[in-house]
N, C-alpha and C. Protein backbone atom coordinates (compact mmCIF):
# COMPACT_ATOMS: atom_id res chain seq x y z
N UNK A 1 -70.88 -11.50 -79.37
CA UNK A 1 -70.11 -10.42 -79.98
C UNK A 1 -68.73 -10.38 -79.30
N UNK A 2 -67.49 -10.46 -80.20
CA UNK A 2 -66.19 -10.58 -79.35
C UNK A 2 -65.61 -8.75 -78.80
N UNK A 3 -64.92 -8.83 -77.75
CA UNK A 3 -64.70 -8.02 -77.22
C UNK A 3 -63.94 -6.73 -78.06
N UNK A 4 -63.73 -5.34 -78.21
CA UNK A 4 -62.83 -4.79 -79.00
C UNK A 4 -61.73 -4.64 -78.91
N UNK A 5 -61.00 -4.67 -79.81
CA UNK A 5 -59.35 -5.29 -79.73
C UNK A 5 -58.49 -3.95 -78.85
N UNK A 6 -57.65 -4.48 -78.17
CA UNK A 6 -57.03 -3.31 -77.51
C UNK A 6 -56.31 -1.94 -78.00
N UNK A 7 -56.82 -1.18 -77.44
CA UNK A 7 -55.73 0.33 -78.25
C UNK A 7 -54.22 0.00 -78.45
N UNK A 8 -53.82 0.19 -79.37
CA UNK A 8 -52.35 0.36 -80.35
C UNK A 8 -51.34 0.85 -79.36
N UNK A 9 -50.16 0.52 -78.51
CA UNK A 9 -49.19 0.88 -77.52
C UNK A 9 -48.95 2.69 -78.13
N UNK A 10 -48.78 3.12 -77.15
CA UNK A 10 -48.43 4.78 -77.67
C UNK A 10 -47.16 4.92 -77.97
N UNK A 11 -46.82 5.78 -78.89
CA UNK A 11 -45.18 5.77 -79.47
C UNK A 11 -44.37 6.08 -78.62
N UNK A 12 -43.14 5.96 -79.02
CA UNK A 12 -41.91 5.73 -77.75
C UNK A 12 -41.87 7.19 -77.81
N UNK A 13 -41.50 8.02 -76.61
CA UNK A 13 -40.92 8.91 -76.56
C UNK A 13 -40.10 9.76 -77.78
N UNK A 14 -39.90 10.75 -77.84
CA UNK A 14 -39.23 11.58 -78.77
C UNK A 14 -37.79 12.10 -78.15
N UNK A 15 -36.96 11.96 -78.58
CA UNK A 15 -35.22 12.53 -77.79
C UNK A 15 -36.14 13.86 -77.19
N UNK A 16 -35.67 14.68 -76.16
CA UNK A 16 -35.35 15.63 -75.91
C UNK A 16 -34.07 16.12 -76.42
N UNK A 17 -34.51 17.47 -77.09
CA UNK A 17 -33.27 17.90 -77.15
C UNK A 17 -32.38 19.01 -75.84
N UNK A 18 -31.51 19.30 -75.93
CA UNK A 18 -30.97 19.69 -74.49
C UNK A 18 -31.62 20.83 -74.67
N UNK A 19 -31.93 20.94 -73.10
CA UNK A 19 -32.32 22.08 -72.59
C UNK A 19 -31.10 23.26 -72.15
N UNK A 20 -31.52 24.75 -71.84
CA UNK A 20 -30.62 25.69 -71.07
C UNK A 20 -30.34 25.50 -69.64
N UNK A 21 -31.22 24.84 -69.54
CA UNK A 21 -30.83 24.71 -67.97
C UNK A 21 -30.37 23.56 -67.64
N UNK A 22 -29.78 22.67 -68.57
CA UNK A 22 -28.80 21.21 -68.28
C UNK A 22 -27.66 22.05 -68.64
N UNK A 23 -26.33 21.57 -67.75
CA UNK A 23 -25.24 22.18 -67.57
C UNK A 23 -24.73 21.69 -69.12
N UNK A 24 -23.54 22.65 -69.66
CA UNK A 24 -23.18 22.12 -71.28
C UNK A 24 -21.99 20.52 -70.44
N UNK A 25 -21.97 20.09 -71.38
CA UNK A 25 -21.25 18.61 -71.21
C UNK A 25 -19.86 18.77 -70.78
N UNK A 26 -18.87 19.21 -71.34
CA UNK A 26 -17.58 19.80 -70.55
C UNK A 26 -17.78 20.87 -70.15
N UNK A 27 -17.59 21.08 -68.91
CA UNK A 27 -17.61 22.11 -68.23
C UNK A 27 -16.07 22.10 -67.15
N UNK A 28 -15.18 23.39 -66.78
CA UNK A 28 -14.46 23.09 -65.87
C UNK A 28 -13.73 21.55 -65.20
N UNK A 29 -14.96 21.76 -64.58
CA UNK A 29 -14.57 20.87 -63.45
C UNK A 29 -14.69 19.37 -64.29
N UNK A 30 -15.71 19.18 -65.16
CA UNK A 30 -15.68 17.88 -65.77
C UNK A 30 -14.07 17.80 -67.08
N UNK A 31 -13.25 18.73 -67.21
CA UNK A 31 -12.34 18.99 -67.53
C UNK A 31 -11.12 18.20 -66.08
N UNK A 32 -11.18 18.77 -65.45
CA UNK A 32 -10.68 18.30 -64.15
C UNK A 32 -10.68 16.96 -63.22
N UNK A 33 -11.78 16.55 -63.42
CA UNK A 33 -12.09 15.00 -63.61
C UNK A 33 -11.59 14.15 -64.32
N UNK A 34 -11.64 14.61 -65.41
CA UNK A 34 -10.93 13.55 -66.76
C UNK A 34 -9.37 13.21 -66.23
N UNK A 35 -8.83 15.08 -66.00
CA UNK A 35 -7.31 14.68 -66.17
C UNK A 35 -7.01 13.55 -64.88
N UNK A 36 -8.09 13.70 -63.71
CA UNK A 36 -7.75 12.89 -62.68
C UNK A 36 -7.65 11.53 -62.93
N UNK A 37 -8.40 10.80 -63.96
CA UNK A 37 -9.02 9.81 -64.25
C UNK A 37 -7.57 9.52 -64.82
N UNK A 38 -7.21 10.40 -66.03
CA UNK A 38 -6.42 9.70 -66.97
C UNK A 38 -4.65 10.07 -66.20
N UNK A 39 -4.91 10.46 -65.04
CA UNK A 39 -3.18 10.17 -64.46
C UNK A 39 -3.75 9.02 -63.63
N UNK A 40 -4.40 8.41 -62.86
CA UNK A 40 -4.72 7.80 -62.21
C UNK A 40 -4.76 6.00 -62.97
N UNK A 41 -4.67 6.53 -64.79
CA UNK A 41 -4.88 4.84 -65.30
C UNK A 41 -5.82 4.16 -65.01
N UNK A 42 -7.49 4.57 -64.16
CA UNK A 42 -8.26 3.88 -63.97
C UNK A 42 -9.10 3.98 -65.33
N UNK A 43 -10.11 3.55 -65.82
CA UNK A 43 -10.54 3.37 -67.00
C UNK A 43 -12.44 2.98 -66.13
N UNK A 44 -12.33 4.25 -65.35
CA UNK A 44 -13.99 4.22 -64.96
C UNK A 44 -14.56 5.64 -65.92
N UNK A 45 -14.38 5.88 -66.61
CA UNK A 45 -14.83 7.06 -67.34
C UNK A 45 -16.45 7.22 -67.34
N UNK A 46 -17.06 6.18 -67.78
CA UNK A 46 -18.37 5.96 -68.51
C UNK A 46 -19.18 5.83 -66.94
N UNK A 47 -18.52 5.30 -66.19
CA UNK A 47 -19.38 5.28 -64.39
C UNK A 47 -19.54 6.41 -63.80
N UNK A 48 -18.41 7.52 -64.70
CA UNK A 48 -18.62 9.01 -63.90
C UNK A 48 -19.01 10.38 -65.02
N UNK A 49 -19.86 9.59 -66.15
CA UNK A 49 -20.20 10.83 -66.54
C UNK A 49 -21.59 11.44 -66.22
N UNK A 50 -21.40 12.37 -66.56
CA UNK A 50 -21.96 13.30 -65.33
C UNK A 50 -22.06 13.92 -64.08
N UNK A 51 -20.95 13.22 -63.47
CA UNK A 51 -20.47 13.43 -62.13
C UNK A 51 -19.59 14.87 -62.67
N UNK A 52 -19.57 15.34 -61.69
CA UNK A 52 -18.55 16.53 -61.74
C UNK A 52 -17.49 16.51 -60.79
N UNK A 53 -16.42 17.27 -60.55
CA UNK A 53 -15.23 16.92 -59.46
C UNK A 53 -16.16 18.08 -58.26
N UNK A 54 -16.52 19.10 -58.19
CA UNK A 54 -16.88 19.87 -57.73
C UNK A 54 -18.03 18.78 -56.64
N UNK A 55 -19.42 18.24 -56.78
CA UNK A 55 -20.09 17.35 -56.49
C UNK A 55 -19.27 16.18 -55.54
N UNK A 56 -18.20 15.70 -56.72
CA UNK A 56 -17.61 14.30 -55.95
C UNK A 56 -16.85 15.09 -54.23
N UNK A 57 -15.97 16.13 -55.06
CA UNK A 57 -15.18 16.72 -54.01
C UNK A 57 -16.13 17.02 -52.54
N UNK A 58 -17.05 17.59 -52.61
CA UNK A 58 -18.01 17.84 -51.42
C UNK A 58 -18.45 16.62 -51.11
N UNK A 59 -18.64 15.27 -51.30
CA UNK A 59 -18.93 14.20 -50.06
C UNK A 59 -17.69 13.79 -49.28
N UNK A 60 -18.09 13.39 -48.46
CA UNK A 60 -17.44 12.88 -47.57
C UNK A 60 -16.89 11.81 -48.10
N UNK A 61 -15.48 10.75 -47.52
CA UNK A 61 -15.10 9.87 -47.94
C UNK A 61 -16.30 8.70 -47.94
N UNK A 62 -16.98 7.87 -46.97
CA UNK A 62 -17.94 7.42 -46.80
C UNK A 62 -18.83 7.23 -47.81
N UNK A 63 -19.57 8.61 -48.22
CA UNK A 63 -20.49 8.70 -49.06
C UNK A 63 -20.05 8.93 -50.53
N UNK A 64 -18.78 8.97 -50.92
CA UNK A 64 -17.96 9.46 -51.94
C UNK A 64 -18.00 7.85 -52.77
N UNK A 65 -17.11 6.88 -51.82
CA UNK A 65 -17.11 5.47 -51.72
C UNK A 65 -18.48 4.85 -51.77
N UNK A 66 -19.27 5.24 -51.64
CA UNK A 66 -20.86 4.36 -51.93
C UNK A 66 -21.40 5.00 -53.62
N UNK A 67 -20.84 6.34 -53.24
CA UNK A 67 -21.77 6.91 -54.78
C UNK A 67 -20.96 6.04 -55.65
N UNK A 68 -19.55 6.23 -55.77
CA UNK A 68 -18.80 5.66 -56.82
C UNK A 68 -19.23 4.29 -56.78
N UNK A 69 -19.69 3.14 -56.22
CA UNK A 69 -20.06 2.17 -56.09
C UNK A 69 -21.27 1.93 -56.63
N UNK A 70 -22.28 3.03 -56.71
CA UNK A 70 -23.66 3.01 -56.79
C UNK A 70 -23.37 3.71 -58.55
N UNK A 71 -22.35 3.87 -59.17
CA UNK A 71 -22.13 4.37 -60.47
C UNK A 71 -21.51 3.47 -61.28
N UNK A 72 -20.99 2.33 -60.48
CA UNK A 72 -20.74 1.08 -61.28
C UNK A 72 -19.08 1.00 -61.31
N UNK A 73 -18.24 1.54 -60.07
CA UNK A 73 -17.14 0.90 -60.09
C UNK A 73 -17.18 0.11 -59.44
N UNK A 74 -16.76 -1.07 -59.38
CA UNK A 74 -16.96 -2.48 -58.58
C UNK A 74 -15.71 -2.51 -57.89
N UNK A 75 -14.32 -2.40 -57.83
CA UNK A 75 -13.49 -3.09 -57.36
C UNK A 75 -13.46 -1.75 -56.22
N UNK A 76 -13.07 -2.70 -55.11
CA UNK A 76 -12.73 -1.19 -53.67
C UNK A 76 -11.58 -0.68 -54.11
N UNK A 77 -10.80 -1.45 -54.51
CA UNK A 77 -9.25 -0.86 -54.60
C UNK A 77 -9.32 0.48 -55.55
N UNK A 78 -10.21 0.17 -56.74
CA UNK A 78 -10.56 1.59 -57.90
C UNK A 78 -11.11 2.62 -57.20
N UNK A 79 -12.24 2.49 -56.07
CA UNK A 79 -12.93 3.28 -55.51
C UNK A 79 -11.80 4.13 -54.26
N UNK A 80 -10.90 3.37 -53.93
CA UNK A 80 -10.56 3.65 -53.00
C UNK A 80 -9.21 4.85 -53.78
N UNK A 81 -8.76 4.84 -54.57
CA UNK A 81 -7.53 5.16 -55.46
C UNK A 81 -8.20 6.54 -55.57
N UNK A 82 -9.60 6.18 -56.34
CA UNK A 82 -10.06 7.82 -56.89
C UNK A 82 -10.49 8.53 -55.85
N UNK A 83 -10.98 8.35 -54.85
CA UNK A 83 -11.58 8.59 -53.48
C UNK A 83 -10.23 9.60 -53.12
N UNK A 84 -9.27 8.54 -52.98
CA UNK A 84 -8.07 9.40 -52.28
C UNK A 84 -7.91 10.40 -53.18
N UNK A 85 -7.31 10.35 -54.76
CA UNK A 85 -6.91 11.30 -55.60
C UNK A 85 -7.82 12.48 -55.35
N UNK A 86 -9.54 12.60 -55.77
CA UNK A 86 -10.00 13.77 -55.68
C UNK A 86 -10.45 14.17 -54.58
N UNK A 87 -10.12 13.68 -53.12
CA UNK A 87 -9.20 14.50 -51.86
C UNK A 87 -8.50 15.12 -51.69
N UNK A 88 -7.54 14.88 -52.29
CA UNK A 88 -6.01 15.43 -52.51
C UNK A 88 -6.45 16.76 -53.64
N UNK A 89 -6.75 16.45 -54.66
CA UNK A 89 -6.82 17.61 -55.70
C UNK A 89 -7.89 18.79 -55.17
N UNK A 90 -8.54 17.86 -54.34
CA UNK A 90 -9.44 19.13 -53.67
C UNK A 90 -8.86 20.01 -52.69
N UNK A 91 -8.07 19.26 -51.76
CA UNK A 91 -7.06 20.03 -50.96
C UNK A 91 -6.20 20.89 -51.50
N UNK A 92 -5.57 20.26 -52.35
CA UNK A 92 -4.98 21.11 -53.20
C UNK A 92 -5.35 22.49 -53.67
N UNK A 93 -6.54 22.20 -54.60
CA UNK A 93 -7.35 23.46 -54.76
C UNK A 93 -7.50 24.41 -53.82
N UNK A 94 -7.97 23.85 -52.27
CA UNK A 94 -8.31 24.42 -51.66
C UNK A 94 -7.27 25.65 -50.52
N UNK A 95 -5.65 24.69 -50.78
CA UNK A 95 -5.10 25.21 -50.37
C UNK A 95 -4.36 26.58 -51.06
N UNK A 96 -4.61 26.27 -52.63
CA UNK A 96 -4.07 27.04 -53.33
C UNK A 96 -4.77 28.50 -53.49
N UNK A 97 -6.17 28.47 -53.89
CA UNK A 97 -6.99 29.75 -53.07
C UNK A 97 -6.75 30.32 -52.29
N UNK A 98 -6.85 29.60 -51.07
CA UNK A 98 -6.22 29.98 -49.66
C UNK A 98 -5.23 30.79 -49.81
N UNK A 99 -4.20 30.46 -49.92
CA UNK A 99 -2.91 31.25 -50.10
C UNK A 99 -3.07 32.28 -51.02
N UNK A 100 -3.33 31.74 -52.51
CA UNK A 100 -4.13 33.30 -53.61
C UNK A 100 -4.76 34.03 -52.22
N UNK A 101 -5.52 34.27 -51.83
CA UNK A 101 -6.33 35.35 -50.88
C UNK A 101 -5.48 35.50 -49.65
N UNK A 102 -4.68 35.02 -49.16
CA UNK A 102 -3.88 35.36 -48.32
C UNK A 102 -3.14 36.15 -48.68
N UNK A 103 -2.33 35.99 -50.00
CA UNK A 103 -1.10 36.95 -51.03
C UNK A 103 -1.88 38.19 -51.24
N UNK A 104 -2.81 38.03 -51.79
CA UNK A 104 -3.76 39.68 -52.14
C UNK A 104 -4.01 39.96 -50.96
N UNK A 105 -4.55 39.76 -50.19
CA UNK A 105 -4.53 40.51 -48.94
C UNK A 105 -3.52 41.08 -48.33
N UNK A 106 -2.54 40.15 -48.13
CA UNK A 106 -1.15 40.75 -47.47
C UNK A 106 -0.35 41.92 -48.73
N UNK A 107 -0.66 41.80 -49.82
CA UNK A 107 -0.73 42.78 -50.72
C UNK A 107 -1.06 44.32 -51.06
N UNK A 108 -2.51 44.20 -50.45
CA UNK A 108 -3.31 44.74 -50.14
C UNK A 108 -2.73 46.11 -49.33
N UNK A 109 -2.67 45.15 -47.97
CA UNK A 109 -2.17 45.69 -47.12
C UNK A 109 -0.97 46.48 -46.98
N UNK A 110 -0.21 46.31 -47.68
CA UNK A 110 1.23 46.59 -48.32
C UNK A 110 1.07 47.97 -48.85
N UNK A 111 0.40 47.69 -49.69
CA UNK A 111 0.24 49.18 -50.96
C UNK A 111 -0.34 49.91 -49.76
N UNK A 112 -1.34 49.70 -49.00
CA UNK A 112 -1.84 50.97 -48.21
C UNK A 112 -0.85 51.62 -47.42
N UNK A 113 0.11 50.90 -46.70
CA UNK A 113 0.92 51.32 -45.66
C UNK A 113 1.89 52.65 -46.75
């Protein structure tokens, strides 16, 4: 008696459709990314979606330079360009807050006197 023929492969998966709790696709900061991308003339778009500037901005240079590497930009010189840029724009940011809350405060302080 020959053996019974194997069960039928199970069907492929079904899309998920998006969930509420996946961030919506442009958001801010992925707004902020782009413009970096597209003054910068690099053409890694598709290696960083999903990345956010917020995410990139918090590693370290080190680990900034491996992720982007581990996302499929190959050349150091590309890695090294965007590395620097969203340093800078983060500083930037960061300095610009800074000062916003420095101005209201010293503001602040003003109106009370």
């Amino acid at each position: 008696q020959p053996p019974p023929p194997p069960p039928p492969p199970p069907p492929p998966p079904a899309a998920q459709p998006p969930t509420a709790a996946q961030p919506p696709p442009e958001s801010p900061s992925d707004d902020q990314l782009a413009a970096l991308l597209s003054s910068l003339s690099l053409d890694v778009g598709c290696a960083l979606r999903g990345a956010s500037f917020a995410d990139l901005a918090a590693l370290q240079r080190p680990e900034l330079l491996a992720a982007l590497k581990e996302r499929g930009i190959a050349r150091l010189s590309d890695r090294q360009k965007l590395a620097s840029a969203i340093a800078k724009a983060a500083r930037t940011a960061a300095s610009v807050s800074t000062s916003s809350s420095t101005l209201a405060a010293s503001s602040a302080s003003a109106s009370a006197s």
